[in-house]
ModelCIF file with pLDDT and N, C-alpha, C, O atoms, coordinates in Angstrom:
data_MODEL
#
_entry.id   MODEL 
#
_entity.id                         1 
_entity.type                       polymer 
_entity.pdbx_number_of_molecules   1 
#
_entity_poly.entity_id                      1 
_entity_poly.type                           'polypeptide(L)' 
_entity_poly.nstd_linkage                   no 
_entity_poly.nstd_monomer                   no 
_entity_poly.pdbx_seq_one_letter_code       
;(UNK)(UNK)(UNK)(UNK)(UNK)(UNK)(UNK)(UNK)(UNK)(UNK)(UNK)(UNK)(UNK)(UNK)(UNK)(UNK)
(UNK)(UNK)(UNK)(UNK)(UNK)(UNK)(UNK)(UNK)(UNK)(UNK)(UNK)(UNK)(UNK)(UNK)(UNK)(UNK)
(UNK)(UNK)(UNK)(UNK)(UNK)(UNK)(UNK)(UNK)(UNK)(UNK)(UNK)
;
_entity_poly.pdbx_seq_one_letter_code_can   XXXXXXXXXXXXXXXXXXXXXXXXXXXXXXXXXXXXXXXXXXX 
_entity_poly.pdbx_strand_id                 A 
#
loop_
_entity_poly_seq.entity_id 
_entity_poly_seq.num 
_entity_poly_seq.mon_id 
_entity_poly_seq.hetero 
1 1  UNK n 
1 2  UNK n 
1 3  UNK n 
1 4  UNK n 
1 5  UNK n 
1 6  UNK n 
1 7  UNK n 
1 8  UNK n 
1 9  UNK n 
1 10 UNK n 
1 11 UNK n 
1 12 UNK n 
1 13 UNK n 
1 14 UNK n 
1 15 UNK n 
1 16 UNK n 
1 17 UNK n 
1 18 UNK n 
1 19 UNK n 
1 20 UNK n 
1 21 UNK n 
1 22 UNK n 
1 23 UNK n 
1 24 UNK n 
1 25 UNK n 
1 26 UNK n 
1 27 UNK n 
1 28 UNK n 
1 29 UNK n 
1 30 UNK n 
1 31 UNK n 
1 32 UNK n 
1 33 UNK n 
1 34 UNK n 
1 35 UNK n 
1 36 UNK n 
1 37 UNK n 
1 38 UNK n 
1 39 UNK n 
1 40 UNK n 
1 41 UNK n 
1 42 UNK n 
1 43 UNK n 
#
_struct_asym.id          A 
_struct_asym.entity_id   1 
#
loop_
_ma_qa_metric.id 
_ma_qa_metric.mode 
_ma_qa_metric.name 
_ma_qa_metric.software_group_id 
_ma_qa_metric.type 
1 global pLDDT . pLDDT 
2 local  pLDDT . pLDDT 
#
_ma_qa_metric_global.metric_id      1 
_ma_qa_metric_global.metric_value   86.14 
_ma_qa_metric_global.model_id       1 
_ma_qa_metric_global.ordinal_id     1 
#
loop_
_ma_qa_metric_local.label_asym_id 
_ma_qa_metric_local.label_comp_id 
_ma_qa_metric_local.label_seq_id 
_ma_qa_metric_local.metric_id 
_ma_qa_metric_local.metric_value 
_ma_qa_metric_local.model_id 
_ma_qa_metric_local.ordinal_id 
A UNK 1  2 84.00 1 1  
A UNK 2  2 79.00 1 2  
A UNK 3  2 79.00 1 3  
A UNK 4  2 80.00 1 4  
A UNK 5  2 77.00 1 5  
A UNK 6  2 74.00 1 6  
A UNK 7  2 74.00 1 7  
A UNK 8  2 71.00 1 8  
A UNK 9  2 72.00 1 9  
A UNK 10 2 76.00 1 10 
A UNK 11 2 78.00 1 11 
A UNK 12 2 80.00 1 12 
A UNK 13 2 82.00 1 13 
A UNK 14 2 82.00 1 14 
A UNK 15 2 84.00 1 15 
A UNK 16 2 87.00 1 16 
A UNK 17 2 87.00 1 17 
A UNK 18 2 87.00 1 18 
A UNK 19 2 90.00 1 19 
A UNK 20 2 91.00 1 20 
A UNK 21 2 90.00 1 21 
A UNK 22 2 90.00 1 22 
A UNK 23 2 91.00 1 23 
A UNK 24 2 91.00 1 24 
A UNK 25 2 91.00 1 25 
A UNK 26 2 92.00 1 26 
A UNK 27 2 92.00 1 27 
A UNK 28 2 90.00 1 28 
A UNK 29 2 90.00 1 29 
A UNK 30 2 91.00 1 30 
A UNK 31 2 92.00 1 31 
A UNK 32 2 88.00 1 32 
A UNK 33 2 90.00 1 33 
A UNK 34 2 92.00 1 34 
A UNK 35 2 90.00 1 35 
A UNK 36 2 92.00 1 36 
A UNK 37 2 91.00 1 37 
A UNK 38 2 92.00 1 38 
A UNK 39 2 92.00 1 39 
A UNK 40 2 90.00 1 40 
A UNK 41 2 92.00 1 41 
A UNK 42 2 91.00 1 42 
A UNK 43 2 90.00 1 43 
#
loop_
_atom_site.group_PDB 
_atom_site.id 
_atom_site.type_symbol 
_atom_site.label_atom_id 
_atom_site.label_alt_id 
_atom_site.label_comp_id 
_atom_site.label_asym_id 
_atom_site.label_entity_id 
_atom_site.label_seq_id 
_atom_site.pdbx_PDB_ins_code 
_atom_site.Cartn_x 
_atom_site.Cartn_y 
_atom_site.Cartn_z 
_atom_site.occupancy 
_atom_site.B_iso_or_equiv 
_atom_site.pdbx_formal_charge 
_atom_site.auth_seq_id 
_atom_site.auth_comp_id 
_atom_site.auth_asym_id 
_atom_site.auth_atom_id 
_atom_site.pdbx_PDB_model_num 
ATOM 1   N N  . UNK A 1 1  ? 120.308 111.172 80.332 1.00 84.00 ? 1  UNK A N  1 
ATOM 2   C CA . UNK A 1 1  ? 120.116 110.491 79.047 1.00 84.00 ? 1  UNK A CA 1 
ATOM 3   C C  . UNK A 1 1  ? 119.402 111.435 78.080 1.00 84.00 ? 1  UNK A C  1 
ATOM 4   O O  . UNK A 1 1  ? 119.650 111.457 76.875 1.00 84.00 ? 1  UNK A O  1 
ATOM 5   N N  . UNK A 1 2  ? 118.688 112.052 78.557 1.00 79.00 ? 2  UNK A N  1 
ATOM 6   C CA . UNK A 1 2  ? 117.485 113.118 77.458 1.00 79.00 ? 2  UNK A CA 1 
ATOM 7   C C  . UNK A 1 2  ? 118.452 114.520 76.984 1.00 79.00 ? 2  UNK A C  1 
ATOM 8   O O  . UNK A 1 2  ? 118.432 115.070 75.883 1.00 79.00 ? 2  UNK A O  1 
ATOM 9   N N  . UNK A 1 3  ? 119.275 114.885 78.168 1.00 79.00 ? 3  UNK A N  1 
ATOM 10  C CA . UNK A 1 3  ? 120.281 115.688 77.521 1.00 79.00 ? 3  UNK A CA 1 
ATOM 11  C C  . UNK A 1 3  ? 121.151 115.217 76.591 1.00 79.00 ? 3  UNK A C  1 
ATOM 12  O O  . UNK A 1 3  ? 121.238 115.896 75.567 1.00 79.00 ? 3  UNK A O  1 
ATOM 13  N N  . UNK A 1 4  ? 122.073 113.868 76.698 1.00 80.00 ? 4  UNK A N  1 
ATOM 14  C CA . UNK A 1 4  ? 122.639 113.827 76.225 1.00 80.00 ? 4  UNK A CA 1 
ATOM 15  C C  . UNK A 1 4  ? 121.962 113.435 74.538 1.00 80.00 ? 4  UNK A C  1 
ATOM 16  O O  . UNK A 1 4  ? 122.422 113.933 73.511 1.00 80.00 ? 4  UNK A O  1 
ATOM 17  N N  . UNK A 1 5  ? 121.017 112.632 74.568 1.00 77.00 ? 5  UNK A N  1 
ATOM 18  C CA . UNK A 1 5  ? 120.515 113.100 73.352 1.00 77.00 ? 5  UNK A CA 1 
ATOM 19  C C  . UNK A 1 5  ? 120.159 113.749 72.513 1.00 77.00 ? 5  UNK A C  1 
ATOM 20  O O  . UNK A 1 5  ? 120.394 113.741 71.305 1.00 77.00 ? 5  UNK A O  1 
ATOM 21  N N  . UNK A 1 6  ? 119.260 114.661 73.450 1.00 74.00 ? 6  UNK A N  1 
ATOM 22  C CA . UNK A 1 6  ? 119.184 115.913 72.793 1.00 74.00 ? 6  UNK A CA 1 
ATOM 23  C C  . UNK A 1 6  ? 120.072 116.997 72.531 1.00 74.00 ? 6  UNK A C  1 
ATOM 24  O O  . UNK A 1 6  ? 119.963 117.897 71.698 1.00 74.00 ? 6  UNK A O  1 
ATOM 25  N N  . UNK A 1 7  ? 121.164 116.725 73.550 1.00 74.00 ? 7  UNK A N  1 
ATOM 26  C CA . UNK A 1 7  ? 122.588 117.880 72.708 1.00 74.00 ? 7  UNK A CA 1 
ATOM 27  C C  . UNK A 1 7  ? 122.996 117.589 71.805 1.00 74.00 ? 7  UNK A C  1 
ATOM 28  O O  . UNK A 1 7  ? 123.439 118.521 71.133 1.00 74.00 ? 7  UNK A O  1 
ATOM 29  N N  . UNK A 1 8  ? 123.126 116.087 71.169 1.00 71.00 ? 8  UNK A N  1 
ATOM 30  C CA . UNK A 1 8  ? 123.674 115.239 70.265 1.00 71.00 ? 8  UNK A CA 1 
ATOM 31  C C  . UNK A 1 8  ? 122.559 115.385 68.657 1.00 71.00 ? 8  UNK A C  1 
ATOM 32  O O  . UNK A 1 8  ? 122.925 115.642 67.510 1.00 71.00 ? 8  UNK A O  1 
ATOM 33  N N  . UNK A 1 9  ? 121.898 115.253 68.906 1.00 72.00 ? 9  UNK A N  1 
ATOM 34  C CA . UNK A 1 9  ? 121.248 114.920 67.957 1.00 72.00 ? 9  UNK A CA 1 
ATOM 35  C C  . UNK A 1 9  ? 119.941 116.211 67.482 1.00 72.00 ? 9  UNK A C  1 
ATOM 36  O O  . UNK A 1 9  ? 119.613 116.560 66.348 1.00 72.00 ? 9  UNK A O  1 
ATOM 37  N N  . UNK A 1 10 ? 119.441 116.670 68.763 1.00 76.00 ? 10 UNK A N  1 
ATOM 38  C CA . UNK A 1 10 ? 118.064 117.398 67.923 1.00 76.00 ? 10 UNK A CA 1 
ATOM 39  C C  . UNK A 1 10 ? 118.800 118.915 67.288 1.00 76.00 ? 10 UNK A C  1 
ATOM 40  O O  . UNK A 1 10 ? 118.657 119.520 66.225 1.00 76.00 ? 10 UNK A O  1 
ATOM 41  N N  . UNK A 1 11 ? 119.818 119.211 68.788 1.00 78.00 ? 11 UNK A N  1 
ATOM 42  C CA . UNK A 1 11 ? 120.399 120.403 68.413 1.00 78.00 ? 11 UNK A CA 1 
ATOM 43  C C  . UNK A 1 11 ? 120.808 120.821 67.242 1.00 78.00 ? 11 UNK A C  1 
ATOM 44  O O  . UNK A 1 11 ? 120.565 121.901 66.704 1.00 78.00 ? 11 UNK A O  1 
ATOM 45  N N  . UNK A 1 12 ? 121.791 119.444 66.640 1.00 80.00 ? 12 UNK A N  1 
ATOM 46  C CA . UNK A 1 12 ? 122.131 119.108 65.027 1.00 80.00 ? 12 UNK A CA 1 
ATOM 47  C C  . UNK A 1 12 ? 121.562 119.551 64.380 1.00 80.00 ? 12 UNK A C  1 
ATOM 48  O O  . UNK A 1 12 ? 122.035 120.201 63.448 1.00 80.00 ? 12 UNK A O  1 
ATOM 49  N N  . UNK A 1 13 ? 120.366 119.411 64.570 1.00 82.00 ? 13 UNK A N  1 
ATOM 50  C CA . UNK A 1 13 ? 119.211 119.281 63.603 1.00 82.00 ? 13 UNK A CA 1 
ATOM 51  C C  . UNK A 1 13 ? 118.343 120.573 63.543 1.00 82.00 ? 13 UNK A C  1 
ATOM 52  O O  . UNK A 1 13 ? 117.638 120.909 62.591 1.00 82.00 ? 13 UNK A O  1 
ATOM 53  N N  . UNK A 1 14 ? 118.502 121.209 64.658 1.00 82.00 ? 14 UNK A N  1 
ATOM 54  C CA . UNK A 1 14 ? 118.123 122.443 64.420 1.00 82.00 ? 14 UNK A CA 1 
ATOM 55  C C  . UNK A 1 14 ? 118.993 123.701 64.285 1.00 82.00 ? 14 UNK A C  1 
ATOM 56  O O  . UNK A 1 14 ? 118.671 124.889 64.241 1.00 82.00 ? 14 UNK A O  1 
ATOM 57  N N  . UNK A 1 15 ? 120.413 122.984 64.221 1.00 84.00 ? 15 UNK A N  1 
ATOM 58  C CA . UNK A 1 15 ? 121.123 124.206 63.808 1.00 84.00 ? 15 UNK A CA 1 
ATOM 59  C C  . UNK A 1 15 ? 121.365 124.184 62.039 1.00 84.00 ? 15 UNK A C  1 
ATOM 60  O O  . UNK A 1 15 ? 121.673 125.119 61.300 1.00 84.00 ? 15 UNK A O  1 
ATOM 61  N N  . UNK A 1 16 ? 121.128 122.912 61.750 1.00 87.00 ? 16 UNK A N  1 
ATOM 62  C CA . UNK A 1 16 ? 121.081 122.639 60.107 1.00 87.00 ? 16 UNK A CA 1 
ATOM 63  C C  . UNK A 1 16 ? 119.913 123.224 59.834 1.00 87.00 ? 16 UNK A C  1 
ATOM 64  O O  . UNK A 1 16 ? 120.163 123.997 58.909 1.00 87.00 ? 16 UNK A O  1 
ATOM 65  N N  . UNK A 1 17 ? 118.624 123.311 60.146 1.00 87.00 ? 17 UNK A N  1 
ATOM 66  C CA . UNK A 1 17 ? 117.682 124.248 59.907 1.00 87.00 ? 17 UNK A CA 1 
ATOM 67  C C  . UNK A 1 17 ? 117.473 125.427 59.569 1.00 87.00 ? 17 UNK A C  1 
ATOM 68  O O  . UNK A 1 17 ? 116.892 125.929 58.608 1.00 87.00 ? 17 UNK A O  1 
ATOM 69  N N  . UNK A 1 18 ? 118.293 126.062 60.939 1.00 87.00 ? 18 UNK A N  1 
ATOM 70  C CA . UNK A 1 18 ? 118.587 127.609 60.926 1.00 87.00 ? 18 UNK A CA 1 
ATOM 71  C C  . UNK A 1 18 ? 119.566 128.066 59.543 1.00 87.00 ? 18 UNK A C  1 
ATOM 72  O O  . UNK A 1 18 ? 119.453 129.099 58.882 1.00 87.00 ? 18 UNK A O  1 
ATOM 73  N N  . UNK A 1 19 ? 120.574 126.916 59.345 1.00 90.00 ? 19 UNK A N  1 
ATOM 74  C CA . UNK A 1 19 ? 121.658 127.359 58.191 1.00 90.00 ? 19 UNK A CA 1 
ATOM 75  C C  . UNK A 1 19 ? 120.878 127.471 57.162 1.00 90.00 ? 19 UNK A C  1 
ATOM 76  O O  . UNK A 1 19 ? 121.039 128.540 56.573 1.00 90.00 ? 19 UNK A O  1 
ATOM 77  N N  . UNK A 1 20 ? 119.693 126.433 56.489 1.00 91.00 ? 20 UNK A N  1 
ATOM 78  C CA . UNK A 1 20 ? 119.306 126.254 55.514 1.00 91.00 ? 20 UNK A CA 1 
ATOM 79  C C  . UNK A 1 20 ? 118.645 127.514 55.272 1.00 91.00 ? 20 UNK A C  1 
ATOM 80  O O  . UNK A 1 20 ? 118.934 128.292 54.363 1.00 91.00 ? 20 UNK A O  1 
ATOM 81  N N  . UNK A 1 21 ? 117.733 127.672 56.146 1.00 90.00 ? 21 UNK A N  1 
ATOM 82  C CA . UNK A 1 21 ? 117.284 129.025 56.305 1.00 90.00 ? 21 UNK A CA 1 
ATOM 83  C C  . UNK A 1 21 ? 117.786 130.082 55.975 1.00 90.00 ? 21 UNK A C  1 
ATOM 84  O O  . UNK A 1 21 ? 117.272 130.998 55.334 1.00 90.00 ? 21 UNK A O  1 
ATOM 85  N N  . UNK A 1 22 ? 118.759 130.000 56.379 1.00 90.00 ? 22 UNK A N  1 
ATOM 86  C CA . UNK A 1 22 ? 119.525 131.216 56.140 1.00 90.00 ? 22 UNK A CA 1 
ATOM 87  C C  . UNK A 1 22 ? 120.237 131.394 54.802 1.00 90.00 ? 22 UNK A C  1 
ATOM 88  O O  . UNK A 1 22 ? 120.347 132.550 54.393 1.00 90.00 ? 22 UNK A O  1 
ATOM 89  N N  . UNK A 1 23 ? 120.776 130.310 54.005 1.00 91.00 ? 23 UNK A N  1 
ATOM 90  C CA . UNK A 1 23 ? 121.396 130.380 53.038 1.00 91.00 ? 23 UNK A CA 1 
ATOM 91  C C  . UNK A 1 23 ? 119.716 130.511 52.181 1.00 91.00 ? 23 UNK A C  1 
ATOM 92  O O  . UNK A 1 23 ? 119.666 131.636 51.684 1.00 91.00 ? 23 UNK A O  1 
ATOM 93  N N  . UNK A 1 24 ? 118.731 129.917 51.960 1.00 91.00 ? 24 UNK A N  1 
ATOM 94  C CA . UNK A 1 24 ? 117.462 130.392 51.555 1.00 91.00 ? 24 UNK A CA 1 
ATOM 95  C C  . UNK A 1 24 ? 117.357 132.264 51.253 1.00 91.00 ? 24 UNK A C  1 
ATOM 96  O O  . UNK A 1 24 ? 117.445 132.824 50.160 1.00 91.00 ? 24 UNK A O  1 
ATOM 97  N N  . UNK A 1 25 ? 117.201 132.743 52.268 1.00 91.00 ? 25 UNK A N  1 
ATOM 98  C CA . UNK A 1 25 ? 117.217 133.783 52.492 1.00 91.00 ? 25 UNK A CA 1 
ATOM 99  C C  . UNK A 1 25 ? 118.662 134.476 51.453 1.00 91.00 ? 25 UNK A C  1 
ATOM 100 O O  . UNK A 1 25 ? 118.624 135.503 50.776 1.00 91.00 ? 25 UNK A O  1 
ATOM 101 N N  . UNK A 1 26 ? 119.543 133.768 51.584 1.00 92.00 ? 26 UNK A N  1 
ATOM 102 C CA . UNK A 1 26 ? 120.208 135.128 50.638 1.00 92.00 ? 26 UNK A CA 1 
ATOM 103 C C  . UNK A 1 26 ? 120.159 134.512 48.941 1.00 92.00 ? 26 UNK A C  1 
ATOM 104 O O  . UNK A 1 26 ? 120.541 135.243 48.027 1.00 92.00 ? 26 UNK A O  1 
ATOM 105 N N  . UNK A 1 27 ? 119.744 133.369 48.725 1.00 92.00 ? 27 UNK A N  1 
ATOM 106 C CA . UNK A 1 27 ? 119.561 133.459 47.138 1.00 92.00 ? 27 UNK A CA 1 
ATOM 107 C C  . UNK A 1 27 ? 118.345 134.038 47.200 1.00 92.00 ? 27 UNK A C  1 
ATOM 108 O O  . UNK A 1 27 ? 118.148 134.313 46.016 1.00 92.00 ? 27 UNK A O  1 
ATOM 109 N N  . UNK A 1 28 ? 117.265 134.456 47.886 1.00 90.00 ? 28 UNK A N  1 
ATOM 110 C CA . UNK A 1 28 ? 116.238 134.794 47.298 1.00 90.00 ? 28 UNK A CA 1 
ATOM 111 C C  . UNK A 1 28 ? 116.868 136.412 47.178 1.00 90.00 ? 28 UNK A C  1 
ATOM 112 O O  . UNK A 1 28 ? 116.519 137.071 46.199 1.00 90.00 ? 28 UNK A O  1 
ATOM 113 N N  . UNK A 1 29 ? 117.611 136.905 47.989 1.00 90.00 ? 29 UNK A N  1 
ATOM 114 C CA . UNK A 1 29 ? 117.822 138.232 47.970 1.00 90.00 ? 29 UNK A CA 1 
ATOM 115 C C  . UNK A 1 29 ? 118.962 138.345 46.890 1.00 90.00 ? 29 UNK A C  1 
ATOM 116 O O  . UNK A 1 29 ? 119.026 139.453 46.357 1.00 90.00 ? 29 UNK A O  1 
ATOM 117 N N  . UNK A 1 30 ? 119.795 137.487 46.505 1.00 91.00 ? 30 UNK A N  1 
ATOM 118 C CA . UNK A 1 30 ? 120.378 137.602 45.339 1.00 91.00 ? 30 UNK A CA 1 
ATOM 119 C C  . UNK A 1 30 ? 119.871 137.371 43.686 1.00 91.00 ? 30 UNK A C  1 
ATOM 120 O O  . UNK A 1 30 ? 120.328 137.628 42.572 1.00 91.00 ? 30 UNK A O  1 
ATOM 121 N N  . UNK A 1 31 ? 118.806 136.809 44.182 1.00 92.00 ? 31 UNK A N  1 
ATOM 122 C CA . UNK A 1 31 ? 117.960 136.527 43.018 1.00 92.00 ? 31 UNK A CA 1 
ATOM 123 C C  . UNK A 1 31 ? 117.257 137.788 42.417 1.00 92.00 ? 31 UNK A C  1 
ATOM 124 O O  . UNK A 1 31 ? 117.062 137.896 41.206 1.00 92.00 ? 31 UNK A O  1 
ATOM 125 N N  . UNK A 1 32 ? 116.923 138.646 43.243 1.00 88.00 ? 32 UNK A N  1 
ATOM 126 C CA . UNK A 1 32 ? 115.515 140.085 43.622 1.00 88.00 ? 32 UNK A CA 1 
ATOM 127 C C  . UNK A 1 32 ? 115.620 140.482 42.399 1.00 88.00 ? 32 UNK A C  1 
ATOM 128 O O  . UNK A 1 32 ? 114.579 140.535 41.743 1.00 88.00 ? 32 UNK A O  1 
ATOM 129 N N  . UNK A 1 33 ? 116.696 140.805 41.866 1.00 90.00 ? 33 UNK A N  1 
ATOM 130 C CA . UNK A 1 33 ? 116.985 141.910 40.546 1.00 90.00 ? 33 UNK A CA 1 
ATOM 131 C C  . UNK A 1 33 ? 116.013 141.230 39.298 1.00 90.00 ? 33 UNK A C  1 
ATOM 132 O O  . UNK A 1 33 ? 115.190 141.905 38.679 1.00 90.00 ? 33 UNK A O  1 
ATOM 133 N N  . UNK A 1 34 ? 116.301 139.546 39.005 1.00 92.00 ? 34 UNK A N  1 
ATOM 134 C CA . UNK A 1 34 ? 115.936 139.216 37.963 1.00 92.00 ? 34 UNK A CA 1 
ATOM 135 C C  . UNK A 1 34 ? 114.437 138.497 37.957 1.00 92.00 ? 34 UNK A C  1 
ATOM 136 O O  . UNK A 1 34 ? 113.913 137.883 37.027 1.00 92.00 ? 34 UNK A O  1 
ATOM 137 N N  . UNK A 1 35 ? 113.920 138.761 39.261 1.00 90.00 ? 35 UNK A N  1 
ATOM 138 C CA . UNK A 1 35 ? 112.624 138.339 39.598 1.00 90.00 ? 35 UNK A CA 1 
ATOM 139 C C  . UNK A 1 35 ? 111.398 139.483 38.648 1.00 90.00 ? 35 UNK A C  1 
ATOM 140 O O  . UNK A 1 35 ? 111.342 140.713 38.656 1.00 90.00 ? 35 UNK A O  1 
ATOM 141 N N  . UNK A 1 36 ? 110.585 138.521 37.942 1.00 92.00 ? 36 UNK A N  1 
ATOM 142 C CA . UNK A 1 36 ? 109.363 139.790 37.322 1.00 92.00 ? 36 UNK A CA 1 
ATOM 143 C C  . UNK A 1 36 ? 108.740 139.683 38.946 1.00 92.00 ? 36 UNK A C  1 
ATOM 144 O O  . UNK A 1 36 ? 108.750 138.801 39.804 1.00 92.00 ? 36 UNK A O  1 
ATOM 145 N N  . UNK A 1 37 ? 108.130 141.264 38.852 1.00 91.00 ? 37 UNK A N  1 
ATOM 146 C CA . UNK A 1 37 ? 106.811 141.649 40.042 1.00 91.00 ? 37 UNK A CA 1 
ATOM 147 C C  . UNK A 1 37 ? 106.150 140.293 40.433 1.00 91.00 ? 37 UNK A C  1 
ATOM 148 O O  . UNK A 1 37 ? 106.122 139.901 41.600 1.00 91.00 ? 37 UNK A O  1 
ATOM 149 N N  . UNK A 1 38 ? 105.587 139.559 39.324 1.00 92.00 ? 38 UNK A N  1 
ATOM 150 C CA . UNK A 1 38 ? 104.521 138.292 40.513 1.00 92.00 ? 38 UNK A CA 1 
ATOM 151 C C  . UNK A 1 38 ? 105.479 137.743 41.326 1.00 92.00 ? 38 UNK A C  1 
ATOM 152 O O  . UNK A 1 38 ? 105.135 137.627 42.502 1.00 92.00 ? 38 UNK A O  1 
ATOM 153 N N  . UNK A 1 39 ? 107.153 137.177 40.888 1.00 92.00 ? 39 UNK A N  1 
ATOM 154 C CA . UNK A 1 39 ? 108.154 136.927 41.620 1.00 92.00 ? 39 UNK A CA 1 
ATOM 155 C C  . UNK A 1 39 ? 108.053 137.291 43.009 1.00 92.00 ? 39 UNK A C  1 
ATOM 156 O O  . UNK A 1 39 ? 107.529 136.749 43.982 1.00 92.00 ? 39 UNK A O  1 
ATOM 157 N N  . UNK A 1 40 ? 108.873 138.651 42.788 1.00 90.00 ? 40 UNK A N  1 
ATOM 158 C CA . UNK A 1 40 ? 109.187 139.499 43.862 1.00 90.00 ? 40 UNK A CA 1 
ATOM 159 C C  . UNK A 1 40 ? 108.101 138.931 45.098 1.00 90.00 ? 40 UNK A C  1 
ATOM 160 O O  . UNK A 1 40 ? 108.411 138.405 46.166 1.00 90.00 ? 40 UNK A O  1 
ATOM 161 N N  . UNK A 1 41 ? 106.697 139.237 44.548 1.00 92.00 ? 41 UNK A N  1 
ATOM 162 C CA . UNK A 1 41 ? 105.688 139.009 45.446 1.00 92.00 ? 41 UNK A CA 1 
ATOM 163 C C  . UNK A 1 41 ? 105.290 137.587 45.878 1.00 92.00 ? 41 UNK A C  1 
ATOM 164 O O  . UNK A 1 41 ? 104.279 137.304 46.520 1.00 92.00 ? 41 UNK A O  1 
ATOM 165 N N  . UNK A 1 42 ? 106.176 136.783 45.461 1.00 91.00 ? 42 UNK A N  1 
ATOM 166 C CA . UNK A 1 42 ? 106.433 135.611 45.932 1.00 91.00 ? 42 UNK A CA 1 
ATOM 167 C C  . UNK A 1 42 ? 107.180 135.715 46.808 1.00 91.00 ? 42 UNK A C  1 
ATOM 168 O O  . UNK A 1 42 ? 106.813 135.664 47.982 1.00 91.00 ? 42 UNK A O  1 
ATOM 169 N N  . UNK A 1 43 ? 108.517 135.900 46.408 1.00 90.00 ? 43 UNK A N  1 
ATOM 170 C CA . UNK A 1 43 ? 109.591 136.042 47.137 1.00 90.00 ? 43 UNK A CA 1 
ATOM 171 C C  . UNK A 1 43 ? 109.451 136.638 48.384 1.00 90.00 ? 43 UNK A C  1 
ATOM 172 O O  . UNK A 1 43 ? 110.435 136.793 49.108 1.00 90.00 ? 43 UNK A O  1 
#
């Protein structure tokens, strides 16, 4: 029962994580050019 939930459902949920993450990661790197310095150093 704990597998099958957890293959079902948390996995979901942490592979939508990882994506978000990841698509995160490339607008900030597509963004870089038009970022002023305090930006960047956000970024």
């Amino acid at each position: 029962v704990i597998r099958n939930v957890l293959g079902s459902r948390e996995q979901r949920e942490v592979q939508k994580a990882l994506n978000i993450l990841g698509e995160s990661i490339i607008k900030l790197q597509s963004a870089d050019e038009e970022l002023t310095p305090e930006d960047k150093e956000l970024a």
